[in-house]
Protein backbone atom coordinates (compact mmCIF):
# COMPACT_ATOMS: atom_id res chain seq x y z
CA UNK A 1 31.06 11.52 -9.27
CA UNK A 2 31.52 14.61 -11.01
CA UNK A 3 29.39 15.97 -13.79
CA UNK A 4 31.36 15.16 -16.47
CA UNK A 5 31.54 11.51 -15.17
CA UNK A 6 28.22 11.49 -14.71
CA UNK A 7 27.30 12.11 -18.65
CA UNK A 8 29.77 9.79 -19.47
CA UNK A 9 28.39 7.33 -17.95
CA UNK A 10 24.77 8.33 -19.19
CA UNK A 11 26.03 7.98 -22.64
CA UNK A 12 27.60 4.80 -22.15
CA UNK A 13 24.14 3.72 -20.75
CA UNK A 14 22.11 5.21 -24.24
CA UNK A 15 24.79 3.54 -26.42
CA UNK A 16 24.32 0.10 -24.80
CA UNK A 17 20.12 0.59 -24.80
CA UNK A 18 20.74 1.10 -28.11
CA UNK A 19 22.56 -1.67 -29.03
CA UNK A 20 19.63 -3.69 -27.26
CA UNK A 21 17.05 -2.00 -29.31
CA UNK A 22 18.74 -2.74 -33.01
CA UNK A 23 19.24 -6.25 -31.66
CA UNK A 24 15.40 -6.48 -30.88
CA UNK A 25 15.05 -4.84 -34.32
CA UNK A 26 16.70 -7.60 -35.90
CA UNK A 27 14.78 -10.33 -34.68
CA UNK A 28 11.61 -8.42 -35.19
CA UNK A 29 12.17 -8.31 -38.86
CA UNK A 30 13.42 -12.20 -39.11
CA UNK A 31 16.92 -11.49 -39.87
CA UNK A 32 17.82 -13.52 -36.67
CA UNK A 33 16.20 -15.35 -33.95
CA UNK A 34 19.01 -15.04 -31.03
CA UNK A 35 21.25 -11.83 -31.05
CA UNK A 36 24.05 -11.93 -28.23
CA UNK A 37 24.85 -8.05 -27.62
CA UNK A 38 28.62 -8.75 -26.22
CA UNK A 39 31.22 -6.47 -24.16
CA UNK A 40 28.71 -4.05 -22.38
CA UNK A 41 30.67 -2.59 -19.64
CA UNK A 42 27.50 -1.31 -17.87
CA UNK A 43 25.22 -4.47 -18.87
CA UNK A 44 23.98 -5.22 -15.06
CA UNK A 45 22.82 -1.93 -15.21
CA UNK A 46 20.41 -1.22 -18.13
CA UNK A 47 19.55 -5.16 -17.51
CA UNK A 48 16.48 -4.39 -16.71
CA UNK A 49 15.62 -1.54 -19.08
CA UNK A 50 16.75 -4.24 -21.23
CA UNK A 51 14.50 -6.64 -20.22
CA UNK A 52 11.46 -4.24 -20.62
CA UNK A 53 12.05 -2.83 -23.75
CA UNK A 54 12.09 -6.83 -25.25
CA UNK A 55 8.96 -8.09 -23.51
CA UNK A 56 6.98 -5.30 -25.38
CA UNK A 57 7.78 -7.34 -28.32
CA UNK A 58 7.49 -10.69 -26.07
CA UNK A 59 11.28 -11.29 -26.87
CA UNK A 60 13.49 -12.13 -23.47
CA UNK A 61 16.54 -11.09 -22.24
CA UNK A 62 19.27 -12.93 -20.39
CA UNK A 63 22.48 -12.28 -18.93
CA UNK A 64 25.71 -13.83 -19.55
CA UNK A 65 28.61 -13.13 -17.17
CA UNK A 66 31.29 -14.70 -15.63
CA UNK A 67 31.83 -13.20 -11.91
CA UNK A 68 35.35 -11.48 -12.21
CA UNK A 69 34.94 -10.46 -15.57
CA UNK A 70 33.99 -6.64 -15.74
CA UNK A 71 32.02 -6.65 -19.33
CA UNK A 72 28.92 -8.94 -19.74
CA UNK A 73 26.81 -9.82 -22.75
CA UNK A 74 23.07 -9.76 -23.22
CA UNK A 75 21.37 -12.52 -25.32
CA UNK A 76 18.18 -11.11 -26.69
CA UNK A 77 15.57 -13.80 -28.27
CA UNK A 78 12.27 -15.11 -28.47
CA UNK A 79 10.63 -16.09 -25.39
CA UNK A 80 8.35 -19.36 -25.37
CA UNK A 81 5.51 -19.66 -27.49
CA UNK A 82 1.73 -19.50 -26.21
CA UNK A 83 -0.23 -22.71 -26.32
């Protein structure tokens, strides 16, 4: 992978984090209580990232894919309630 390639897909990576974090944003401020975050080309791969940055706000994170398909979504919402 060359180094242009590489930022590339870097960027793509940010952009997609970022897409995470204003869906976490909008469920942290009550404008929605499920956000899907749809067509992320590189969604297996910040997954996790993903997955972190919503359980400091004790949201969740799943993954929605269908094998063959090369874009997934990520449904961000709140995770069960304590007690």
């Amino acid at each position: 992978m060359d180094s242009l390639t590489e930022t590339a897909v870097r960027d793509e990576i940010d952009r997609e984090l970022r897409l995470i974090d204003d869906a976490i944003a909008l469920i942290r401020a009550g404008a929605a209580v499920r956000v899907t975050v749809a067509n992320l080309r590189l969604g297996s791969s910040v997954l996790e990232a993903a997955r972190a940055r919503a359980g400091l706000h004790r949201l969740r994170v799943t993954a929605d894919w269908t094998p063959g398909d090369e874009v997934c979504a990520l449904v961000v919402e709140a995770g069960p309630r304590d007690g």
